[in-house]
N, C-alpha and C. Protein backbone atom coordinates (compact mmCIF):
# COMPACT_ATOMS: atom_id res chain seq x y z
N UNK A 1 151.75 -168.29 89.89
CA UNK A 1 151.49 -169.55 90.55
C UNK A 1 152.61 -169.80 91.56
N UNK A 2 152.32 -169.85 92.97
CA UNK A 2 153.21 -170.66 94.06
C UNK A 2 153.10 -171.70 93.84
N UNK A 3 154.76 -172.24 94.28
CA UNK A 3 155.03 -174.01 94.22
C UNK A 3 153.94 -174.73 95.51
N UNK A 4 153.43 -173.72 96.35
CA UNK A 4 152.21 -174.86 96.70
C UNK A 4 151.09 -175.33 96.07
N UNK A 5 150.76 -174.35 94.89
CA UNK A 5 149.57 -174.18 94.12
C UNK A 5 149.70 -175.42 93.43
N UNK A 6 150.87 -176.00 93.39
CA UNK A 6 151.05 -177.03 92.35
C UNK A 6 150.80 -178.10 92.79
N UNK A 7 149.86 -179.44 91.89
CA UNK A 7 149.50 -180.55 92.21
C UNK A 7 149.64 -181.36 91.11
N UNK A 8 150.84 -182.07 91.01
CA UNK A 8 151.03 -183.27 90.28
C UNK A 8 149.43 -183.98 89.82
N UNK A 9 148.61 -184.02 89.95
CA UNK A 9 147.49 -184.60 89.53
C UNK A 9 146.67 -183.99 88.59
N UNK A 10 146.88 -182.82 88.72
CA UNK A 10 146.45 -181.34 88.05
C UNK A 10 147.44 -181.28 86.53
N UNK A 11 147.80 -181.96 86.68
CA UNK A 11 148.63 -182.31 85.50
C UNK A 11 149.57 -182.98 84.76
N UNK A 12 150.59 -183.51 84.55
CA UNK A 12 150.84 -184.61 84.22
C UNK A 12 152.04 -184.34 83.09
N UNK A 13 152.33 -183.33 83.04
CA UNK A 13 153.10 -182.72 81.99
C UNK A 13 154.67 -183.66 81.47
N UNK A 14 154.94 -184.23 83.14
CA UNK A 14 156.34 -184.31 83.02
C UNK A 14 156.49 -186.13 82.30
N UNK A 15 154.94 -186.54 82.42
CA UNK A 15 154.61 -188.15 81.51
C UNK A 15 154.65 -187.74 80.37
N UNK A 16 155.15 -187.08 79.18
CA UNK A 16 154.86 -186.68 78.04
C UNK A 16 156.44 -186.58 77.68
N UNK A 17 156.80 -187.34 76.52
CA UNK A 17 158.16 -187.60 76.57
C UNK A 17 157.71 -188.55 74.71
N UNK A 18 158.99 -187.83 73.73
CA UNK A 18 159.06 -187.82 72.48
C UNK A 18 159.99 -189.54 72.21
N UNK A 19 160.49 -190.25 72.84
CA UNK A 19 160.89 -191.30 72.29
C UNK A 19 160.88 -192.05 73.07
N UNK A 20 161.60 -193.29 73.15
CA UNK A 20 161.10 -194.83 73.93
C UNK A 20 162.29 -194.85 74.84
N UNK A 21 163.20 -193.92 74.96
CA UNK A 21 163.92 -194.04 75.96
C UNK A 21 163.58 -192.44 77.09
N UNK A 22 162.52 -192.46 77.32
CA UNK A 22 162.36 -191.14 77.92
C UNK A 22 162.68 -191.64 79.32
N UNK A 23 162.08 -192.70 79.95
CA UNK A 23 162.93 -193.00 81.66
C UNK A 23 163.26 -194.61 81.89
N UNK A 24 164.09 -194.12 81.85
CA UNK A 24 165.31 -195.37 82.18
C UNK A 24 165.21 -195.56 83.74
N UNK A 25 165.08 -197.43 83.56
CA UNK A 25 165.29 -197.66 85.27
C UNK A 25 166.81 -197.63 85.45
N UNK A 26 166.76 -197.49 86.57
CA UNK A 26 167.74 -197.24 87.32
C UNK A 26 168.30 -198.27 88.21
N UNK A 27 169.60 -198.74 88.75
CA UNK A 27 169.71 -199.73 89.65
C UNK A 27 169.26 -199.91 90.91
N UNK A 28 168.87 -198.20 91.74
CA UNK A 28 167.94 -198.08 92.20
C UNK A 28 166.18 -198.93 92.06
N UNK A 29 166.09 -199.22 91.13
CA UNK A 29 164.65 -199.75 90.80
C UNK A 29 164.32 -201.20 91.03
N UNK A 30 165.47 -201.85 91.23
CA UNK A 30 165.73 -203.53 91.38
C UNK A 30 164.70 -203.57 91.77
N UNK A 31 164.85 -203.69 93.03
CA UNK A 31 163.87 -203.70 94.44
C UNK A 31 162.73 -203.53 94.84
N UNK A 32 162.31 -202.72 92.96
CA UNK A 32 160.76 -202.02 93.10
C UNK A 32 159.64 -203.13 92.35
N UNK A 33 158.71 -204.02 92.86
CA UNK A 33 157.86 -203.98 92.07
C UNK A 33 156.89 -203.63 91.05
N UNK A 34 157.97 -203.13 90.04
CA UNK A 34 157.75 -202.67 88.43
C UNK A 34 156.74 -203.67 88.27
N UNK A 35 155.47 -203.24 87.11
CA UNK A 35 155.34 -204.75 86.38
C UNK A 35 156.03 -204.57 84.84
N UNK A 36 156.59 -206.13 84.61
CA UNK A 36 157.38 -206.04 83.56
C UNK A 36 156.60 -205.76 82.19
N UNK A 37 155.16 -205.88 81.86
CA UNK A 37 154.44 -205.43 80.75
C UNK A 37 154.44 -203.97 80.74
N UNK A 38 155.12 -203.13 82.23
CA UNK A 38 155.03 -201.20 81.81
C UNK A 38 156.75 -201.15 81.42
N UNK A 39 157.31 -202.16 81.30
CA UNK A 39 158.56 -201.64 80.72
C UNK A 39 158.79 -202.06 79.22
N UNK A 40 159.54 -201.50 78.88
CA UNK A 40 160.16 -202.22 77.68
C UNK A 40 161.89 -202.10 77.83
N UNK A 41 162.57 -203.09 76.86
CA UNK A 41 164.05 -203.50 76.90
C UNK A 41 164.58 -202.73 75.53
N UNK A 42 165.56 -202.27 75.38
CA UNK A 42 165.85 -201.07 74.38
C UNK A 42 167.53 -201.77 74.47
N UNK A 43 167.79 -202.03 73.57
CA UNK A 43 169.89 -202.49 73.67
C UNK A 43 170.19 -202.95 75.24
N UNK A 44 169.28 -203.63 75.83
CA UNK A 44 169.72 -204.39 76.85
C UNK A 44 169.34 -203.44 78.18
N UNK A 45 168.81 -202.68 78.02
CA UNK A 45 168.43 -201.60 79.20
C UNK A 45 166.81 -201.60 79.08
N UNK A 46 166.61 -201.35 80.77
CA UNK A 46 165.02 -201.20 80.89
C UNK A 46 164.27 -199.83 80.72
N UNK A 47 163.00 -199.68 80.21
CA UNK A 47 162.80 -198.48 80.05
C UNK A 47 161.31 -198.41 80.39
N UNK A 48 160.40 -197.21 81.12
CA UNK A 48 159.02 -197.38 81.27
C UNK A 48 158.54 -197.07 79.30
N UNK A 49 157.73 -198.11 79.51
CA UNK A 49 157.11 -198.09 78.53
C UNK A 49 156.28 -196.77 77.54
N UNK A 50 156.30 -196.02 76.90
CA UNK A 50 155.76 -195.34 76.16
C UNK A 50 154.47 -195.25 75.08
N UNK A 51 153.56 -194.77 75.38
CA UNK A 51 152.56 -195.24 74.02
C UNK A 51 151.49 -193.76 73.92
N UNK A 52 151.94 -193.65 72.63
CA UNK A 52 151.49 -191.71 72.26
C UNK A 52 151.82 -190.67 72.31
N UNK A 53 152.74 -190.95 73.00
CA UNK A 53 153.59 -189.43 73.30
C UNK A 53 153.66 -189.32 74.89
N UNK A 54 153.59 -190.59 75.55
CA UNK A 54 153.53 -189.92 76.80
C UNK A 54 153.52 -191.71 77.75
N UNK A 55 154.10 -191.45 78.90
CA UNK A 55 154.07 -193.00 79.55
C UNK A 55 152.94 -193.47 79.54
N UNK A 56 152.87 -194.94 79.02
CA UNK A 56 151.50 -195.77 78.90
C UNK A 56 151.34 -195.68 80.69
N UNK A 57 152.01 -195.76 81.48
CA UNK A 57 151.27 -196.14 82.79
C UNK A 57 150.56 -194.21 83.33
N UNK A 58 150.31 -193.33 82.35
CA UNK A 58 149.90 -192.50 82.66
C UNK A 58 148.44 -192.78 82.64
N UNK A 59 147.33 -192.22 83.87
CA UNK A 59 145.92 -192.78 83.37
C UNK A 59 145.17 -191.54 83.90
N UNK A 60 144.01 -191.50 83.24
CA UNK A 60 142.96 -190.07 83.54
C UNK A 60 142.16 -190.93 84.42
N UNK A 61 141.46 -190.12 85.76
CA UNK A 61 140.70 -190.46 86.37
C UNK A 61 139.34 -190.18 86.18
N UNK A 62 138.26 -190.46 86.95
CA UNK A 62 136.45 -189.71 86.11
C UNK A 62 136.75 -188.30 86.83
N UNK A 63 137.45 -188.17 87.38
CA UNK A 63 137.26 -186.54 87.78
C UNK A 63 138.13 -186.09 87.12
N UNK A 64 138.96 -186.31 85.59
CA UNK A 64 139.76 -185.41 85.07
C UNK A 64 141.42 -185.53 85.54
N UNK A 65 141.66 -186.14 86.19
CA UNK A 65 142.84 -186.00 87.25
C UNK A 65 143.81 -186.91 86.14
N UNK A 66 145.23 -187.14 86.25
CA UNK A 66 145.79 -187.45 85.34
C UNK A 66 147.16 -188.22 86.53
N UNK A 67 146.98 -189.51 86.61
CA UNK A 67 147.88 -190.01 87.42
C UNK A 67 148.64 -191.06 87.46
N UNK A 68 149.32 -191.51 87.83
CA UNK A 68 150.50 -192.81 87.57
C UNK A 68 150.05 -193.78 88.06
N UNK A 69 149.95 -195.03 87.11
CA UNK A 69 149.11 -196.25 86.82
C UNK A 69 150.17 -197.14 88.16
N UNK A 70 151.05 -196.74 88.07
CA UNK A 70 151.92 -197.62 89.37
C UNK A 70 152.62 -196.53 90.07
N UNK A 71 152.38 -195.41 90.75
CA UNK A 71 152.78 -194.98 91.56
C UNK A 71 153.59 -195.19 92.72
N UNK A 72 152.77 -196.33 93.54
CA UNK A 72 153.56 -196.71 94.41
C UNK A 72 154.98 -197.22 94.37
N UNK A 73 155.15 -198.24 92.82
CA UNK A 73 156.44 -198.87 92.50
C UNK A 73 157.06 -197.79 91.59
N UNK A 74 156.78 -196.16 91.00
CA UNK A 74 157.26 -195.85 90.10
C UNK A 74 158.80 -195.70 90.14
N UNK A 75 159.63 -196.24 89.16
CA UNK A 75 161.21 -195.76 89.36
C UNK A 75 161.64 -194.45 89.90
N UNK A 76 162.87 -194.50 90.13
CA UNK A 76 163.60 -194.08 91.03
C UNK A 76 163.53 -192.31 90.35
N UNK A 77 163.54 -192.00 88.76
CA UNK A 77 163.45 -190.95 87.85
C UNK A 77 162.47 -190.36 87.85
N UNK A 78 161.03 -191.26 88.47
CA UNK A 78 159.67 -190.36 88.87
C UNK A 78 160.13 -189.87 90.09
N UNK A 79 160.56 -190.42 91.38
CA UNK A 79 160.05 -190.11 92.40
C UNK A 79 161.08 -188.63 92.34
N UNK A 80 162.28 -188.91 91.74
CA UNK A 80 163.43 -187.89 92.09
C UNK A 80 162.98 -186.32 91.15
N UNK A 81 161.92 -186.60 90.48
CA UNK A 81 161.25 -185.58 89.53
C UNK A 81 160.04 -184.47 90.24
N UNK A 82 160.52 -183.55 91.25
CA UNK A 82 160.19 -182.93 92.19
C UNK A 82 159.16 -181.82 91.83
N UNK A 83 157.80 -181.76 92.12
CA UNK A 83 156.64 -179.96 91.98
C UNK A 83 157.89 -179.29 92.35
N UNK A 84 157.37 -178.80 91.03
CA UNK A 84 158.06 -176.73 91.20
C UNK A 84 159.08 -176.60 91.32
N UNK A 85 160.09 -178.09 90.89
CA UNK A 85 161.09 -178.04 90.31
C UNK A 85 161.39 -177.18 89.04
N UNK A 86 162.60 -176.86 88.82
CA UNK A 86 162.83 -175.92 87.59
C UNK A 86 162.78 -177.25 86.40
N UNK A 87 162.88 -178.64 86.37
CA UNK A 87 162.59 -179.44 85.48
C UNK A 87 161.04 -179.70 85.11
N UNK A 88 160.32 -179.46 86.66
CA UNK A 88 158.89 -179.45 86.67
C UNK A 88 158.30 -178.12 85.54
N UNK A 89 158.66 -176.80 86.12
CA UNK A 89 158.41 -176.10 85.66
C UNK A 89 158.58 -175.67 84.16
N UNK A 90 159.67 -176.67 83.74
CA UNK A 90 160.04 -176.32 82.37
C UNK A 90 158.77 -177.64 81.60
N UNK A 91 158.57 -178.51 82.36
CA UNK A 91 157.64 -179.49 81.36
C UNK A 91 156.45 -179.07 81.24
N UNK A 92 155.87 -178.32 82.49
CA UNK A 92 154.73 -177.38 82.48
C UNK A 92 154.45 -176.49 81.07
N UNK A 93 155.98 -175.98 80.68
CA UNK A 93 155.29 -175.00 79.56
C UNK A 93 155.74 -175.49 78.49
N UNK A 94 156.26 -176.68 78.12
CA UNK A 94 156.28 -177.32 76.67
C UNK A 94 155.42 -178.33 76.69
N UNK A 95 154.94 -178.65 78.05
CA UNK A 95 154.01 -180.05 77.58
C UNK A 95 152.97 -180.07 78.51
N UNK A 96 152.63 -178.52 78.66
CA UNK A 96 151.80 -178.71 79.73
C UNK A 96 150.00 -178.44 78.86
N UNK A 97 150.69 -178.13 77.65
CA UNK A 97 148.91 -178.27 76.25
C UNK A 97 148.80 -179.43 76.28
N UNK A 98 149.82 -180.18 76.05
CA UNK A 98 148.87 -181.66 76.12
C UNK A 98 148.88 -182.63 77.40
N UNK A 99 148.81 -182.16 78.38
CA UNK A 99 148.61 -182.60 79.77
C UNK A 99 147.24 -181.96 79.87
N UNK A 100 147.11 -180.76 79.48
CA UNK A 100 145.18 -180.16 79.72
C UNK A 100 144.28 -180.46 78.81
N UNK A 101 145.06 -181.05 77.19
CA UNK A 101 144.14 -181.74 76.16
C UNK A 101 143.76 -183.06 77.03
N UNK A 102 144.86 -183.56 76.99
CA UNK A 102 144.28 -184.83 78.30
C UNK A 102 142.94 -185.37 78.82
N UNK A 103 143.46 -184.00 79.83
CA UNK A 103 142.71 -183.78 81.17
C UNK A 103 141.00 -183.69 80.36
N UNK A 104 140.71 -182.94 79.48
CA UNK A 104 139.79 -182.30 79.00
C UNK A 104 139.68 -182.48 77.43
N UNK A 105 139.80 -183.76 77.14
CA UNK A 105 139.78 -184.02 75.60
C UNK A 105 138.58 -183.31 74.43
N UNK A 106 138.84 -183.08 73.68
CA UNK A 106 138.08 -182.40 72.87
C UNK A 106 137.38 -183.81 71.65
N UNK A 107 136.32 -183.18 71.24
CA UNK A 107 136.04 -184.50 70.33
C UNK A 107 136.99 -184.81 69.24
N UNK A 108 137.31 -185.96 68.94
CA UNK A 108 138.40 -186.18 67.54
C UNK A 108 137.31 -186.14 66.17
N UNK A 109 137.68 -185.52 65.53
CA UNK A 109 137.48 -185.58 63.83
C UNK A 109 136.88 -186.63 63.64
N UNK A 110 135.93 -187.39 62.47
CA UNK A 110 135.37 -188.65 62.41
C UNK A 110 136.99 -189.39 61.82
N UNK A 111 137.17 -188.56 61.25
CA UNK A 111 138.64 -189.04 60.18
C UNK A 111 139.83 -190.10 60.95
N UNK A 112 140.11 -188.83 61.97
CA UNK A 112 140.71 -189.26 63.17
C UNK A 112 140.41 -191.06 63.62
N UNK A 113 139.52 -190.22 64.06
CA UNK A 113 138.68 -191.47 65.42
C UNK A 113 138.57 -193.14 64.08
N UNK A 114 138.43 -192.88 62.92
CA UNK A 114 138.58 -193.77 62.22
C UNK A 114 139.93 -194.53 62.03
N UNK A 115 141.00 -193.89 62.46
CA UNK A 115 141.70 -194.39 62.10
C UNK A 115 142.42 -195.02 63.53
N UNK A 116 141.97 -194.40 64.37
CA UNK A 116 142.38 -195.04 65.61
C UNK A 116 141.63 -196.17 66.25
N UNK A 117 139.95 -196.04 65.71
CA UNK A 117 139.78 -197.14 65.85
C UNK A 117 140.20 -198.85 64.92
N UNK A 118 140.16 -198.13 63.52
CA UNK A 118 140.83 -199.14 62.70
C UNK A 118 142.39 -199.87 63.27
N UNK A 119 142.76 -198.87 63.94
CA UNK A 119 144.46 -199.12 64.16
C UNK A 119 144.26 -200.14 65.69
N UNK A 120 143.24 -199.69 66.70
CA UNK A 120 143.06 -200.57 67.16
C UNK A 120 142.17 -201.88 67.58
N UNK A 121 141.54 -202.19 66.05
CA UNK A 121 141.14 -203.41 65.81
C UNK A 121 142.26 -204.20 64.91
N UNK A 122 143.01 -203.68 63.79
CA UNK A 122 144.03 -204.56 63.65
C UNK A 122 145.01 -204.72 64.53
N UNK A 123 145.53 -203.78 65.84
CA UNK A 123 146.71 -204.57 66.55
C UNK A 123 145.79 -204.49 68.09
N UNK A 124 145.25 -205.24 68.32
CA UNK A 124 144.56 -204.96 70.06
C UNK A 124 145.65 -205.39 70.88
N UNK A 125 146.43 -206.03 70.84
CA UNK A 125 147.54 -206.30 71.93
C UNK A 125 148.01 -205.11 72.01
N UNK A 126 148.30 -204.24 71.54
CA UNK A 126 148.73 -202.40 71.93
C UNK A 126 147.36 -201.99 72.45
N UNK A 127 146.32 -201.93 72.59
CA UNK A 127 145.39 -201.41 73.59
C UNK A 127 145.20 -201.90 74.46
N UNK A 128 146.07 -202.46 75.40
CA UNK A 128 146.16 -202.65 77.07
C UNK A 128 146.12 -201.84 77.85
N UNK A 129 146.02 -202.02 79.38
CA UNK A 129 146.61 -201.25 79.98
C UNK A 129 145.89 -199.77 80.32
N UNK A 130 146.50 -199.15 81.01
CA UNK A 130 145.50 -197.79 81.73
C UNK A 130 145.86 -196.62 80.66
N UNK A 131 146.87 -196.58 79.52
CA UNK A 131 146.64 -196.03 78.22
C UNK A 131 145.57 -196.31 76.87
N UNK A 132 144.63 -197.26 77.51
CA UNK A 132 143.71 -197.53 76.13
C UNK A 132 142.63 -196.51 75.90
N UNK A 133 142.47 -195.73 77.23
CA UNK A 133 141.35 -195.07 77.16
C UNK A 133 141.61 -193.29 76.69
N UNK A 134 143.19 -193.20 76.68
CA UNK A 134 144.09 -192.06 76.16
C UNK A 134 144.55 -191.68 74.95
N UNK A 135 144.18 -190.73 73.79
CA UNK A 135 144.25 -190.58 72.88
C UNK A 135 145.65 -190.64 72.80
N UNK A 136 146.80 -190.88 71.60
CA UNK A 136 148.03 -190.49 71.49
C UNK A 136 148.06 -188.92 71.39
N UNK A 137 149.48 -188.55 71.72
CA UNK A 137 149.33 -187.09 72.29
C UNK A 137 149.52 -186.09 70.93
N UNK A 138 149.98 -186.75 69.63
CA UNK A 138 149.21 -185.99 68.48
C UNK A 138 147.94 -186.05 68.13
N UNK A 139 147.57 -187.13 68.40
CA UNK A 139 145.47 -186.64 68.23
C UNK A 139 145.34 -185.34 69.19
N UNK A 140 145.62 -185.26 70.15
CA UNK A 140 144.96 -184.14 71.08
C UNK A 140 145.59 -182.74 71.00
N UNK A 141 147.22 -183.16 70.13
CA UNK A 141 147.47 -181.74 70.10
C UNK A 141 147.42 -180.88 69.24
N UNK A 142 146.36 -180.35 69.39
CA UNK A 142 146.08 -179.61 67.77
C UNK A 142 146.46 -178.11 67.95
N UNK A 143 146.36 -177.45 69.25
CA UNK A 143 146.50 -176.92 68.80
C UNK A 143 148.24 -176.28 69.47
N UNK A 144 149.20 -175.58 69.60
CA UNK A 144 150.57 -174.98 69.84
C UNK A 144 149.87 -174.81 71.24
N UNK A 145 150.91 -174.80 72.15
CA UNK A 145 151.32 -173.62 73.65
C UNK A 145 151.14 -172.75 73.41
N UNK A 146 150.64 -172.03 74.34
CA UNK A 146 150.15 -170.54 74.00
C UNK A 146 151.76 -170.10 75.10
N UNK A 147 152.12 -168.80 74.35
CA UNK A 147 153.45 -168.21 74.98
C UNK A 147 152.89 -167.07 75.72
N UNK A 148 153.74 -167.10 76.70
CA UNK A 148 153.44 -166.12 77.83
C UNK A 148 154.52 -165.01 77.24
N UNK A 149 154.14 -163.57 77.46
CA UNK A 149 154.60 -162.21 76.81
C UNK A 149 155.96 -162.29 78.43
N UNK A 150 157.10 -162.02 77.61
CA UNK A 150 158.07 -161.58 78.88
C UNK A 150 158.15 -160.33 79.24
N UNK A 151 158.53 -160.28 80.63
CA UNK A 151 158.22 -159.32 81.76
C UNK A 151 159.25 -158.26 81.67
């Protein structure tokens, strides 16, 4: 794959992030029309919000496409997060299975889907937002990265 081949929309890898401090605004960000319901406050610091394994302002489009719910205002840590960067490239192959579960969801288990719907009829104030329609990123990841054989 050439770094032209690559299209941020095509995947989404680098929104997929294991705890609630995965991007921190920046003082850079003042200035940006954030909305304050995609952040959350963590020991006095701002942070984009998280929900499943991956930024709630991440959203699937009807054509599959996987894109940033505020783009235009995203902090200063998206924009500086460059295609075919070697940071790009490294999120590609640890988190790039569940950027294509995503993209291409598979059906959930009845088991599953029971419990996510149960989970969101007792708390619906957590199903806001352009993450409601996004499984959390352990429902979808069932199955490992497949490893590429070295050269």
């Amino acid at each position: 794959m050439s770094l032209s081949d690559i299209d941020c929309t095509t995947c989404g890898a680098c929104c997929f992030g294991t705890h609630d401090r995965y991007v921190a605004l920046l003082p850079e960000d003042r200035g940006r029309a954030i909305p304050l319901d995609a952040t959350s406050e963590i020991d006095g610091r701002r942070f984009l919000r998280m929900c499943g394994g991956h930024c709630a302002q991440l959203t699937r489009t009807p054509d599959a496409r996987l894109v940033c719910g505020i783009y235009e205002v995203r902090p200063e840590a998206c924009r500086a997060f460059r295609a075919g960067s070697f940071e790009c490239l490294k999120a590609r192959q640890h988190r790039g299975h569940l950027a294509e579960a995503m993209r291409t969801p598979a059906p959930v288990p009845l088991s599953e889907t029971s419990t996510i719907l149960v989970s969101a009829i007792d708390a619906p104030s957590e199903r806001k937002g352009p993450e409601a329609d996004l499984p959390p990123a352990h429902v979808i990841a069932s199955k490992p990265p497949r490893s590429r054989p070295r050269a």
